[in-house]
ModelCIF file with pLDDT and N, C-alpha, C, O atoms, coordinates in Angstrom:
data_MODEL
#
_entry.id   MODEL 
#
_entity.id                         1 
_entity.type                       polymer 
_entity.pdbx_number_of_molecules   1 
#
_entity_poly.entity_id                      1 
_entity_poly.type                           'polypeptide(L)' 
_entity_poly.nstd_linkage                   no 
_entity_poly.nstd_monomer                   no 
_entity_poly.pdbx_seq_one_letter_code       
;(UNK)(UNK)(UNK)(UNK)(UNK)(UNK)(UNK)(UNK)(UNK)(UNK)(UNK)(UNK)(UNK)(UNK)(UNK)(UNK)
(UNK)(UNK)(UNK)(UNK)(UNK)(UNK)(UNK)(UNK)(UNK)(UNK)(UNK)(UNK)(UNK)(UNK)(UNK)(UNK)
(UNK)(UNK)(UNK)(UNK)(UNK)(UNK)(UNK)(UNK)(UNK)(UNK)(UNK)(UNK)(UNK)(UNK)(UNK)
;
_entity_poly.pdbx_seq_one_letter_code_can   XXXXXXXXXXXXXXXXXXXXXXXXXXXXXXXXXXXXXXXXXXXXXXX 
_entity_poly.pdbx_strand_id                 A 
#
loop_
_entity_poly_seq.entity_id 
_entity_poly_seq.num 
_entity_poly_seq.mon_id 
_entity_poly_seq.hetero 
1 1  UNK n 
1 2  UNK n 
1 3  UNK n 
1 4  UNK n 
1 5  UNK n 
1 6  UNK n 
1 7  UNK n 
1 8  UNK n 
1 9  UNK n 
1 10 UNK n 
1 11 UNK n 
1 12 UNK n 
1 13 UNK n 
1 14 UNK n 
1 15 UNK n 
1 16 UNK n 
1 17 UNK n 
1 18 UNK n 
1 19 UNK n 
1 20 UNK n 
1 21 UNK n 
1 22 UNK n 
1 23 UNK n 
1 24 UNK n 
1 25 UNK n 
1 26 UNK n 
1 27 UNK n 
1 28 UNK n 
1 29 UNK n 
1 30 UNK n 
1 31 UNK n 
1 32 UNK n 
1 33 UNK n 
1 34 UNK n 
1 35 UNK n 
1 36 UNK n 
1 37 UNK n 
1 38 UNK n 
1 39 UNK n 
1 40 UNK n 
1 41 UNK n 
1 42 UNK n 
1 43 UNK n 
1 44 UNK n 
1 45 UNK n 
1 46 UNK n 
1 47 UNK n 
#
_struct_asym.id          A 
_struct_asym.entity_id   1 
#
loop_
_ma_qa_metric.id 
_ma_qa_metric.mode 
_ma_qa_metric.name 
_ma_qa_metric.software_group_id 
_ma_qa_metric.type 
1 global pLDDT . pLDDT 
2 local  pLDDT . pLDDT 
#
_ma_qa_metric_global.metric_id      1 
_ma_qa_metric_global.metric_value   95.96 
_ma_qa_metric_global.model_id       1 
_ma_qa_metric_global.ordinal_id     1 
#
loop_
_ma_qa_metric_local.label_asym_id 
_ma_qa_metric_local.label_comp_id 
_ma_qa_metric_local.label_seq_id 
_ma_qa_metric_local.metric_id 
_ma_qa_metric_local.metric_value 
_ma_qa_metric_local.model_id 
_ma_qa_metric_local.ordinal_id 
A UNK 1  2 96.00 1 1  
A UNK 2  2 96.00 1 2  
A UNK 3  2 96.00 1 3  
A UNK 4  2 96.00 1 4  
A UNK 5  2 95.00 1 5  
A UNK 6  2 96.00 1 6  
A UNK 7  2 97.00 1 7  
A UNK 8  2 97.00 1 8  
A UNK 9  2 98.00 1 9  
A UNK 10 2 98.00 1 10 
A UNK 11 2 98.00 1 11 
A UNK 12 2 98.00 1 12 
A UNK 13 2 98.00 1 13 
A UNK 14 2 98.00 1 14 
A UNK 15 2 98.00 1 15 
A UNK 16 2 98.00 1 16 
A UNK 17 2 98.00 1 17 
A UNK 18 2 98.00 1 18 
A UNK 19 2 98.00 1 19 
A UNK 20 2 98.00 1 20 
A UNK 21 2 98.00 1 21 
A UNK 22 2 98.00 1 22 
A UNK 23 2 97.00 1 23 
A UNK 24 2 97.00 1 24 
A UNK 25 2 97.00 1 25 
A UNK 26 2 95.00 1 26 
A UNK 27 2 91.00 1 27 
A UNK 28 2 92.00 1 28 
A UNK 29 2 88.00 1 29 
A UNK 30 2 88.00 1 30 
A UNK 31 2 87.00 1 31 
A UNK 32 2 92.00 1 32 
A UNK 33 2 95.00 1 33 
A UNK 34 2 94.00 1 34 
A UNK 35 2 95.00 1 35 
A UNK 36 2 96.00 1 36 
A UNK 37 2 95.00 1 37 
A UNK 38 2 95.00 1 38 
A UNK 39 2 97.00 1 39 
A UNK 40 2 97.00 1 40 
A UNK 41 2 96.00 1 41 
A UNK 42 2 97.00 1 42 
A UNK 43 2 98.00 1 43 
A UNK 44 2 98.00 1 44 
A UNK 45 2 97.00 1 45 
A UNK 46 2 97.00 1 46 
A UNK 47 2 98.00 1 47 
#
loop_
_atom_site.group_PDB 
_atom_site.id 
_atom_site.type_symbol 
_atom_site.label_atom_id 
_atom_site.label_alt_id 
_atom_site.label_comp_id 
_atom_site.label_asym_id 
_atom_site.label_entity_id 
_atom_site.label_seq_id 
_atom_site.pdbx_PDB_ins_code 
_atom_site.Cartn_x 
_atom_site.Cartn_y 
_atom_site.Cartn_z 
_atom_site.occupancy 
_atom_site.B_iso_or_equiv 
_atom_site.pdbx_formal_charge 
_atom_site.auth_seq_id 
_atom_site.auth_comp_id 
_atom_site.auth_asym_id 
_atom_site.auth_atom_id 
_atom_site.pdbx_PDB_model_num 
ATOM 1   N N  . UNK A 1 1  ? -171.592 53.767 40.824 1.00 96.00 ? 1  UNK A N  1 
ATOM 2   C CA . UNK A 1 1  ? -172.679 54.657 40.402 1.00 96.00 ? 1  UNK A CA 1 
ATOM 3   C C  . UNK A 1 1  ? -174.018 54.345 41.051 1.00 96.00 ? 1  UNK A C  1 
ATOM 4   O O  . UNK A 1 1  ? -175.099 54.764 40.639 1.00 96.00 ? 1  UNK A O  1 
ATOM 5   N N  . UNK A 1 2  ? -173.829 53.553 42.125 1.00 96.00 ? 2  UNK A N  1 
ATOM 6   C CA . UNK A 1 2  ? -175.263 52.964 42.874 1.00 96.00 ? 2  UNK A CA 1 
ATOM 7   C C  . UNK A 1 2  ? -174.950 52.134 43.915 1.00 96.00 ? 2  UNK A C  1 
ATOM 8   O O  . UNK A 1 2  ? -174.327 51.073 43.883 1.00 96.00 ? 2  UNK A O  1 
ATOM 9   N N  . UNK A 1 3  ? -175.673 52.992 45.288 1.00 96.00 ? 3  UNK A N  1 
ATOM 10  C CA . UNK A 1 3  ? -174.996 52.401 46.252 1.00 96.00 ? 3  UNK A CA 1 
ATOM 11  C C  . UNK A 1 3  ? -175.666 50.974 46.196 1.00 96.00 ? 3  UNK A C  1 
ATOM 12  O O  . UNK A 1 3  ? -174.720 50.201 46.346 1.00 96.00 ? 3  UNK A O  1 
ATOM 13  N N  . UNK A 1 4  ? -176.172 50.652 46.134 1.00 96.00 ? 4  UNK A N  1 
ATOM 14  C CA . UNK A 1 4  ? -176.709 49.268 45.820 1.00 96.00 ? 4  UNK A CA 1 
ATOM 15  C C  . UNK A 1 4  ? -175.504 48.241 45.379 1.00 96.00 ? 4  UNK A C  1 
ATOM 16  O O  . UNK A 1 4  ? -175.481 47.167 45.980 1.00 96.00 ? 4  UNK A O  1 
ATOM 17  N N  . UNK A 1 5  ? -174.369 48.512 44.249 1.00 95.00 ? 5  UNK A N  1 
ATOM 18  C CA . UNK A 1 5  ? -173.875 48.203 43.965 1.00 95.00 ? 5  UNK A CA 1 
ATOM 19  C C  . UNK A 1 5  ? -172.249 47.600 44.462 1.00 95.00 ? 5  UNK A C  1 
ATOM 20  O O  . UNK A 1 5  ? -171.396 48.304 45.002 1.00 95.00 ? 5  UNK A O  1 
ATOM 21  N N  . UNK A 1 6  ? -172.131 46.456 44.198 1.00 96.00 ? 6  UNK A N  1 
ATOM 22  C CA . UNK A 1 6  ? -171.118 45.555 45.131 1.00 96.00 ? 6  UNK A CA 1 
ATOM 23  C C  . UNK A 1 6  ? -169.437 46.227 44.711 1.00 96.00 ? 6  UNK A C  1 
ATOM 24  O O  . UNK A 1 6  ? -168.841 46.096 43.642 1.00 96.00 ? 6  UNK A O  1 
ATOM 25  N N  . UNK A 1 7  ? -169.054 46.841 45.765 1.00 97.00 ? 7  UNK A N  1 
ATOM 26  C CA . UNK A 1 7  ? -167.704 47.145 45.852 1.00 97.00 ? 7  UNK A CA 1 
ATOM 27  C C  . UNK A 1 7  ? -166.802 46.488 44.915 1.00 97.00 ? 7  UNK A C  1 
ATOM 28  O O  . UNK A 1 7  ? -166.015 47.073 44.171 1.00 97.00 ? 7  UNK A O  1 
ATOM 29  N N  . UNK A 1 8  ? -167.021 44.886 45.032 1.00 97.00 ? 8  UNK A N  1 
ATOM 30  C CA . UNK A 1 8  ? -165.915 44.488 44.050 1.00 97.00 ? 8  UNK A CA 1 
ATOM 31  C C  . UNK A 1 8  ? -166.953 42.923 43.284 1.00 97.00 ? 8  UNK A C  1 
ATOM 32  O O  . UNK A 1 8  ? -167.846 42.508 44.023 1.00 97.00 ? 8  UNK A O  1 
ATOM 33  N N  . UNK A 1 9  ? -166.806 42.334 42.175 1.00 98.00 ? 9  UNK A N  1 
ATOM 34  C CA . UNK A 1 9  ? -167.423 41.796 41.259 1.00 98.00 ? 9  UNK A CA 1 
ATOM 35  C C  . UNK A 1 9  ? -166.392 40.935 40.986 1.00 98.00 ? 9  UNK A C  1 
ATOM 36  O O  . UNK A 1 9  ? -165.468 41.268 40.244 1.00 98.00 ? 9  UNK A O  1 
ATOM 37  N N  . UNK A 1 10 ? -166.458 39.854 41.516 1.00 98.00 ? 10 UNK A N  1 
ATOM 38  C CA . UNK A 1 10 ? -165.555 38.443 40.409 1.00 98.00 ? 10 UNK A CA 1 
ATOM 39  C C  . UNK A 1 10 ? -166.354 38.115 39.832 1.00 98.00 ? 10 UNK A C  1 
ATOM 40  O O  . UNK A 1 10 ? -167.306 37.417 40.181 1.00 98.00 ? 10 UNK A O  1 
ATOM 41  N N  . UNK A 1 11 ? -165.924 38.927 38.003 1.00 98.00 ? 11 UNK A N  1 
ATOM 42  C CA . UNK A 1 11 ? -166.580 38.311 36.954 1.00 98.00 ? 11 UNK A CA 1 
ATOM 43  C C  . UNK A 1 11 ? -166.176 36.703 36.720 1.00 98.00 ? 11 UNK A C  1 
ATOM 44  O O  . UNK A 1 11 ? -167.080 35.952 36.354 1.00 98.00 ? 11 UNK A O  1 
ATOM 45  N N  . UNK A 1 12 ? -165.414 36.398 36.836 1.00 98.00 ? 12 UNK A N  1 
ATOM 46  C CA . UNK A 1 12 ? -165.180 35.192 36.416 1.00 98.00 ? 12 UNK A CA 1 
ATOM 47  C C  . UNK A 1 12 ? -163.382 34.935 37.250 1.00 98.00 ? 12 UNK A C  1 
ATOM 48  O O  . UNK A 1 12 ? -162.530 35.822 37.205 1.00 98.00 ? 12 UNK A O  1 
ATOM 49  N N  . UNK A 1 13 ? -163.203 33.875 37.784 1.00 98.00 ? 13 UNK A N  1 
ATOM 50  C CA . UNK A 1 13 ? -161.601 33.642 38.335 1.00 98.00 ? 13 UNK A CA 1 
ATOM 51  C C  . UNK A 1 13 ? -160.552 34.370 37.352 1.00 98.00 ? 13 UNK A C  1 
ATOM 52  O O  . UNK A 1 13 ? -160.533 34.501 36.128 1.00 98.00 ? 13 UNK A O  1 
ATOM 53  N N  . UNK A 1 14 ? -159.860 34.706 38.172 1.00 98.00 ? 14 UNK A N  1 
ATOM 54  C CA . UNK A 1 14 ? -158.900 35.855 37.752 1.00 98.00 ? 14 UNK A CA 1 
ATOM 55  C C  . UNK A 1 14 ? -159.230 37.245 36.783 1.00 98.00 ? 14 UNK A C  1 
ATOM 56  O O  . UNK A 1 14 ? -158.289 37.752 36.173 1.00 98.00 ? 14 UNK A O  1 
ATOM 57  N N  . UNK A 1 15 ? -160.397 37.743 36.690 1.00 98.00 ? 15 UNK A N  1 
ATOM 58  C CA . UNK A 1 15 ? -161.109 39.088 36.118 1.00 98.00 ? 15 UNK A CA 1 
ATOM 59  C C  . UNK A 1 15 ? -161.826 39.732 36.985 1.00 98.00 ? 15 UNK A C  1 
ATOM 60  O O  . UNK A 1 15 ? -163.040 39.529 36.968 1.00 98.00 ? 15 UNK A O  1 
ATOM 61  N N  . UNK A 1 16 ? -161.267 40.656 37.946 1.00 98.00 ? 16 UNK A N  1 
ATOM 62  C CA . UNK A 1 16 ? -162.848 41.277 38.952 1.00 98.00 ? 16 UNK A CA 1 
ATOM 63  C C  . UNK A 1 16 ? -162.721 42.820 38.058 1.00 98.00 ? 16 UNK A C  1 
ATOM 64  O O  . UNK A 1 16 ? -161.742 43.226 37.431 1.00 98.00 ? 16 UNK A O  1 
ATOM 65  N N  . UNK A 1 17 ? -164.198 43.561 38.263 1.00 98.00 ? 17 UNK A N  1 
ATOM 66  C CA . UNK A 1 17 ? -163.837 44.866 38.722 1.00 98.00 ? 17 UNK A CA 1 
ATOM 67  C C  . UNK A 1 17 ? -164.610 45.663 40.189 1.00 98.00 ? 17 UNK A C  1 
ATOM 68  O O  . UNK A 1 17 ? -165.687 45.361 40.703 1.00 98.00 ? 17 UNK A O  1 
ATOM 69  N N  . UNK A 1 18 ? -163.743 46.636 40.566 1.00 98.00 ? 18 UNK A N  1 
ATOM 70  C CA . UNK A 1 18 ? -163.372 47.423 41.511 1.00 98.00 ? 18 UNK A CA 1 
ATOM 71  C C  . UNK A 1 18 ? -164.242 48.569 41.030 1.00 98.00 ? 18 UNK A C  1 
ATOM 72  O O  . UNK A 1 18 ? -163.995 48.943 39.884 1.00 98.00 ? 18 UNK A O  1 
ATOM 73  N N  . UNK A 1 19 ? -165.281 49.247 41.727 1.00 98.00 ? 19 UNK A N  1 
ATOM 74  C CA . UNK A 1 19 ? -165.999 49.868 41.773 1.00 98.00 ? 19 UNK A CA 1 
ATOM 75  C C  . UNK A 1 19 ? -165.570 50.928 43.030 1.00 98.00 ? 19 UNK A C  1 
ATOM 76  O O  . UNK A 1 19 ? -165.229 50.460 44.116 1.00 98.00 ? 19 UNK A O  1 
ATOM 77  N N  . UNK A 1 20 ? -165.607 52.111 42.839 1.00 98.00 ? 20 UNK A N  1 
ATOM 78  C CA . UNK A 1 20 ? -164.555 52.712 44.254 1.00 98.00 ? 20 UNK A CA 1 
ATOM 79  C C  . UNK A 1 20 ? -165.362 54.086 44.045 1.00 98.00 ? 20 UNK A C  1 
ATOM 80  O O  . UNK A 1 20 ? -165.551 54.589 42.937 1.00 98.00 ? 20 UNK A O  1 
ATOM 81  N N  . UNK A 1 21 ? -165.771 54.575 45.150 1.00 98.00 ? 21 UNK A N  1 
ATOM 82  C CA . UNK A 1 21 ? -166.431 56.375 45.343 1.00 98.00 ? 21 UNK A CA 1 
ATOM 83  C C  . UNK A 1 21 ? -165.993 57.379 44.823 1.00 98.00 ? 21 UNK A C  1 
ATOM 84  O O  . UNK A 1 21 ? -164.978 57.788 45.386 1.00 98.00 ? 21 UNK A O  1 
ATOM 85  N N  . UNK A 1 22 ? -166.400 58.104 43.777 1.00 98.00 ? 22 UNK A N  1 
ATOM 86  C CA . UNK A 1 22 ? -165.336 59.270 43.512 1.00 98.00 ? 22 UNK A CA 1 
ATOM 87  C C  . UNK A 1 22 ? -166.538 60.021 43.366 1.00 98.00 ? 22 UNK A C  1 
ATOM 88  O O  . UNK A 1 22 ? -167.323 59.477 42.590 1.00 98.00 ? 22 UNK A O  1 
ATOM 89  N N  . UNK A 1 23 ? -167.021 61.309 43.956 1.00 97.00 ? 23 UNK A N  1 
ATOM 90  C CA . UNK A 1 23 ? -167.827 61.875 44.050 1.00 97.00 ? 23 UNK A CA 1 
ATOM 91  C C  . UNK A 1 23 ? -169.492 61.022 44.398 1.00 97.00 ? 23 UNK A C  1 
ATOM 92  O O  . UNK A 1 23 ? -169.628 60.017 45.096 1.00 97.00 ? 23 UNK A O  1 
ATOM 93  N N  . UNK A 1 24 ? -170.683 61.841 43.627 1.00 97.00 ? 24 UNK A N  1 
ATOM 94  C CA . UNK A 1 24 ? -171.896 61.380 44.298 1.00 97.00 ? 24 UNK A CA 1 
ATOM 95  C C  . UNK A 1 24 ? -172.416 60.167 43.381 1.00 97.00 ? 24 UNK A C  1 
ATOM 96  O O  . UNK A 1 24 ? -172.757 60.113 42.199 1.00 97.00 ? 24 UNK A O  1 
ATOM 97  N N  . UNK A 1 25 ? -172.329 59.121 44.512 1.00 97.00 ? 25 UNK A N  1 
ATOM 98  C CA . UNK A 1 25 ? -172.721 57.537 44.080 1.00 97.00 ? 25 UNK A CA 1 
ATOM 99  C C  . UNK A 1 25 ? -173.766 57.467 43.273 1.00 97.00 ? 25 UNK A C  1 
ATOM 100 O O  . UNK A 1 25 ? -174.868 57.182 43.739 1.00 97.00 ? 25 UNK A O  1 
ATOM 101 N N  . UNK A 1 26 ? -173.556 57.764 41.673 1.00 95.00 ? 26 UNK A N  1 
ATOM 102 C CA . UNK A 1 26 ? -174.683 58.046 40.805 1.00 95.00 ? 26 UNK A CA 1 
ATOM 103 C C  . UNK A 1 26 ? -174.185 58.005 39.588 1.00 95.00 ? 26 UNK A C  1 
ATOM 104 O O  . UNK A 1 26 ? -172.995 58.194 39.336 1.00 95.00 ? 26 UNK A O  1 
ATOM 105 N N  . UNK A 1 27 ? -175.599 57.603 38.253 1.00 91.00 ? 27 UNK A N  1 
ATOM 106 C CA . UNK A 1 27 ? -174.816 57.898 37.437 1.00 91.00 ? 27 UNK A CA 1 
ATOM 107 C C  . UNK A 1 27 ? -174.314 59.937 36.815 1.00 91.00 ? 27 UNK A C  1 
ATOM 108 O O  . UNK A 1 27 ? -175.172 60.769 36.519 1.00 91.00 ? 27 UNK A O  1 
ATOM 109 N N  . UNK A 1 28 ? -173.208 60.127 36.801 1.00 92.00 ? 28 UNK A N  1 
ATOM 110 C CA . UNK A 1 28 ? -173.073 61.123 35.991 1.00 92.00 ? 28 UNK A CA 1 
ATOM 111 C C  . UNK A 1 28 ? -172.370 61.399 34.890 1.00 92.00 ? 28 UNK A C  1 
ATOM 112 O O  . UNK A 1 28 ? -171.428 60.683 34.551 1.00 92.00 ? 28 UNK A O  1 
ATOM 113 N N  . UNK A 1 29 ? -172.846 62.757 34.021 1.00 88.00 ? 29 UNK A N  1 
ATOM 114 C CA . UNK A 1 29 ? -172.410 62.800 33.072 1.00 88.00 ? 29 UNK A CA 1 
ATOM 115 C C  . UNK A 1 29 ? -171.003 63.122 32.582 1.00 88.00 ? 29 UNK A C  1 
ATOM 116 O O  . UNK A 1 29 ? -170.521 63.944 33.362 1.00 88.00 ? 29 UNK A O  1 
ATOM 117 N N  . UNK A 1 30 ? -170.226 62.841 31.702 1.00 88.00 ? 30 UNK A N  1 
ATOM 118 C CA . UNK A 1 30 ? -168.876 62.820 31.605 1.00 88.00 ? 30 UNK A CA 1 
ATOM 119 C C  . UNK A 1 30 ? -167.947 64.045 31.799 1.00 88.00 ? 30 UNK A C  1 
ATOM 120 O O  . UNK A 1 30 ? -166.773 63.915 32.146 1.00 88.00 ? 30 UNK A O  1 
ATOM 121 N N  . UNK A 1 31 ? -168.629 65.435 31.517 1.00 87.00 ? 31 UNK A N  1 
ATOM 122 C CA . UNK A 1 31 ? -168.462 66.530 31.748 1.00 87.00 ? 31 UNK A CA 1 
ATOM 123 C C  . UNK A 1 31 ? -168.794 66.622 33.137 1.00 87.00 ? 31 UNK A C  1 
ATOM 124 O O  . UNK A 1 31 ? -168.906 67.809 33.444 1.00 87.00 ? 31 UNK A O  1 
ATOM 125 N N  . UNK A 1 32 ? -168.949 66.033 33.873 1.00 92.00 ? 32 UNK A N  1 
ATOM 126 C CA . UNK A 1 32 ? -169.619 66.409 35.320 1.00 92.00 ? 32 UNK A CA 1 
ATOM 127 C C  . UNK A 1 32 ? -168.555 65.027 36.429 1.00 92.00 ? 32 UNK A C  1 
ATOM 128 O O  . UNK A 1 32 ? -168.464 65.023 37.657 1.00 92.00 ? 32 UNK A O  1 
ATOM 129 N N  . UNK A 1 33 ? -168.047 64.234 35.650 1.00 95.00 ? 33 UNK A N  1 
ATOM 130 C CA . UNK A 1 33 ? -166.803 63.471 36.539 1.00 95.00 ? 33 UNK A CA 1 
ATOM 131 C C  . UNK A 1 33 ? -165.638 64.200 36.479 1.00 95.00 ? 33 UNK A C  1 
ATOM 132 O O  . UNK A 1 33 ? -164.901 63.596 37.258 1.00 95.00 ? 33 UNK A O  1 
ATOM 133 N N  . UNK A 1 34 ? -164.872 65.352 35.922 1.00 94.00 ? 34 UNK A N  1 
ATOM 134 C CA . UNK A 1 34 ? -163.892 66.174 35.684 1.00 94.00 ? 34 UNK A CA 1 
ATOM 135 C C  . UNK A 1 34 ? -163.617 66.491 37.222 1.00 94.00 ? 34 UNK A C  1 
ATOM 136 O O  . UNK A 1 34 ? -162.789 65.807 37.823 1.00 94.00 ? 34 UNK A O  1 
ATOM 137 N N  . UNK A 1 35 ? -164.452 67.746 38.005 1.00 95.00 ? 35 UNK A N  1 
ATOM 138 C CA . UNK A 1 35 ? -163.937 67.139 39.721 1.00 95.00 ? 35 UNK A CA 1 
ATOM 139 C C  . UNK A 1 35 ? -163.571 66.455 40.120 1.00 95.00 ? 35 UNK A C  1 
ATOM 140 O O  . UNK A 1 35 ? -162.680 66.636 40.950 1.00 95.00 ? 35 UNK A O  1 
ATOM 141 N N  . UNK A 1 36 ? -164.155 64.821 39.692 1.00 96.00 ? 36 UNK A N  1 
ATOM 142 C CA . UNK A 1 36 ? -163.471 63.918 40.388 1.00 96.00 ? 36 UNK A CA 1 
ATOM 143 C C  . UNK A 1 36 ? -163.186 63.256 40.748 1.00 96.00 ? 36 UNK A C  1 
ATOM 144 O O  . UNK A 1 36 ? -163.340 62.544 41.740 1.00 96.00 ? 36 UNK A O  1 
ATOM 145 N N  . UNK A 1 37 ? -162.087 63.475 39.059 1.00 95.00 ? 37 UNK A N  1 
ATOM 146 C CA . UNK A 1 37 ? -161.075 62.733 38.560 1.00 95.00 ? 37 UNK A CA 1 
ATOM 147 C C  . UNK A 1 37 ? -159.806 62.582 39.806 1.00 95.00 ? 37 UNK A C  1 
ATOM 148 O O  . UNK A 1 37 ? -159.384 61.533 40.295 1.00 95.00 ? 37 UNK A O  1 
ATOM 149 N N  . UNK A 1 38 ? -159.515 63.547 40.018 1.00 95.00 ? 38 UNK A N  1 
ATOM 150 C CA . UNK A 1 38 ? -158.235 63.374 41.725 1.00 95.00 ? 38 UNK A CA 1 
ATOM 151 C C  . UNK A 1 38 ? -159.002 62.641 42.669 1.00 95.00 ? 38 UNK A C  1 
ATOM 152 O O  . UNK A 1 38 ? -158.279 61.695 42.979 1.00 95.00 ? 38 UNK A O  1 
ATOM 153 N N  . UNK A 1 39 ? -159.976 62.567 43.241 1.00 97.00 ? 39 UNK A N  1 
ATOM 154 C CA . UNK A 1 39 ? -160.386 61.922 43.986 1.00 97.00 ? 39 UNK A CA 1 
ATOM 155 C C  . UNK A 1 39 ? -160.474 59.952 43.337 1.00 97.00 ? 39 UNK A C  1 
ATOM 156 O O  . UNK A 1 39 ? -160.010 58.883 43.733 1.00 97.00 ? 39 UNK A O  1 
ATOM 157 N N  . UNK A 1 40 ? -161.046 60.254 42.579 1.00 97.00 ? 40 UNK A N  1 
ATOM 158 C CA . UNK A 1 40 ? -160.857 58.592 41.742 1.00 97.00 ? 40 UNK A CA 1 
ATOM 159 C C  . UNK A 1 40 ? -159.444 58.138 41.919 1.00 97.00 ? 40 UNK A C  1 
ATOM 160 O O  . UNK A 1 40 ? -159.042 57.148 42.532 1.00 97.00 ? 40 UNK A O  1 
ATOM 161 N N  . UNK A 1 41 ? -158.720 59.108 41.225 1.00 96.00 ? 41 UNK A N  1 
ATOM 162 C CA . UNK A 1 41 ? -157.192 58.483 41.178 1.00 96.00 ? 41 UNK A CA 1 
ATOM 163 C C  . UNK A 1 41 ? -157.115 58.025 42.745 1.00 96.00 ? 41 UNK A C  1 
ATOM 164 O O  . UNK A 1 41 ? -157.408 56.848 42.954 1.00 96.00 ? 41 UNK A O  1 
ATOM 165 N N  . UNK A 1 42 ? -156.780 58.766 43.777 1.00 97.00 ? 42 UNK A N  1 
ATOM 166 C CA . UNK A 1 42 ? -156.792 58.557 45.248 1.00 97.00 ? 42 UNK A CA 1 
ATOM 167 C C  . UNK A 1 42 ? -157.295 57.059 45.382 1.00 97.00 ? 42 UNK A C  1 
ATOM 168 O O  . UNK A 1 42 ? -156.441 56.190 45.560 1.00 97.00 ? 42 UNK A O  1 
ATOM 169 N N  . UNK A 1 43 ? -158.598 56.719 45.309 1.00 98.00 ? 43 UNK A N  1 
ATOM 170 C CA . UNK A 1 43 ? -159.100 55.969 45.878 1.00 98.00 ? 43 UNK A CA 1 
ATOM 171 C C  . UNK A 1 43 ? -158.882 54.418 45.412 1.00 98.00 ? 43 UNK A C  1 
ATOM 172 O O  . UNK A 1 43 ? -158.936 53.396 46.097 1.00 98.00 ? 43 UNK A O  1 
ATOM 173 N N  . UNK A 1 44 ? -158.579 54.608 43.813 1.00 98.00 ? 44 UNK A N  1 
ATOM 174 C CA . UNK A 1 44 ? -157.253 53.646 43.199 1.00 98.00 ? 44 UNK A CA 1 
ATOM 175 C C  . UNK A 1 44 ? -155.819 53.234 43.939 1.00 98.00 ? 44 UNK A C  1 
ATOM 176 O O  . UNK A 1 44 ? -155.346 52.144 44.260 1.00 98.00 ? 44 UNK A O  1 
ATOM 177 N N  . UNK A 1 45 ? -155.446 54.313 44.037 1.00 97.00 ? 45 UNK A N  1 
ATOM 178 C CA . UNK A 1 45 ? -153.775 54.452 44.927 1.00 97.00 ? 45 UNK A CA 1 
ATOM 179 C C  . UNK A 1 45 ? -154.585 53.423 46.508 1.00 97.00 ? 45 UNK A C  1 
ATOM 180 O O  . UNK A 1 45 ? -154.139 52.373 46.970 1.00 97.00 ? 45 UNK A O  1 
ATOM 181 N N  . UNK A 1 46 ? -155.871 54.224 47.011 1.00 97.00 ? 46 UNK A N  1 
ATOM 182 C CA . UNK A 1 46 ? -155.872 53.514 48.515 1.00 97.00 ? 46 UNK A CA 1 
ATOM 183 C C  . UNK A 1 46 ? -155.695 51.752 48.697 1.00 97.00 ? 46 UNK A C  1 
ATOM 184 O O  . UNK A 1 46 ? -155.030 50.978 49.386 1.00 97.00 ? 46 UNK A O  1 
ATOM 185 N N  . UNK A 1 47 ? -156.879 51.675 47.470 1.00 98.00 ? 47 UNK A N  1 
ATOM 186 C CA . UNK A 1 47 ? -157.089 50.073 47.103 1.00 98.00 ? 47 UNK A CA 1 
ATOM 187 C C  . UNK A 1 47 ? -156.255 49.335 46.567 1.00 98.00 ? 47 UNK A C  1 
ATOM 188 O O  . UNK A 1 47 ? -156.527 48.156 46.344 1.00 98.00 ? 47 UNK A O  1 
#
């Protein structure tokens, strides 16, 4: 949600999360990620 923000995060050994592009690198509202939701999935499957 901010390109600023690090692709992937080791919270702590053996816990990361994966931060991945699915539409515009921002925050949006939950009614407004519904587009894209297929694209998210995708970019899960790539990684």
């Amino acid at each position: 949600t901010d390109p600023d923000q690090a692709g992937v995060v080791e919270v702590e050994a053996g816990y990361r999360v994966v931060r991945l592009v699915a539409g515009p690198v921002q925050p949006l509202r939950v009614g407004d990620l519904v587009p894209h939701v297929k694209g998210f999935a995708g970019a899960v499957m790539a990684w």
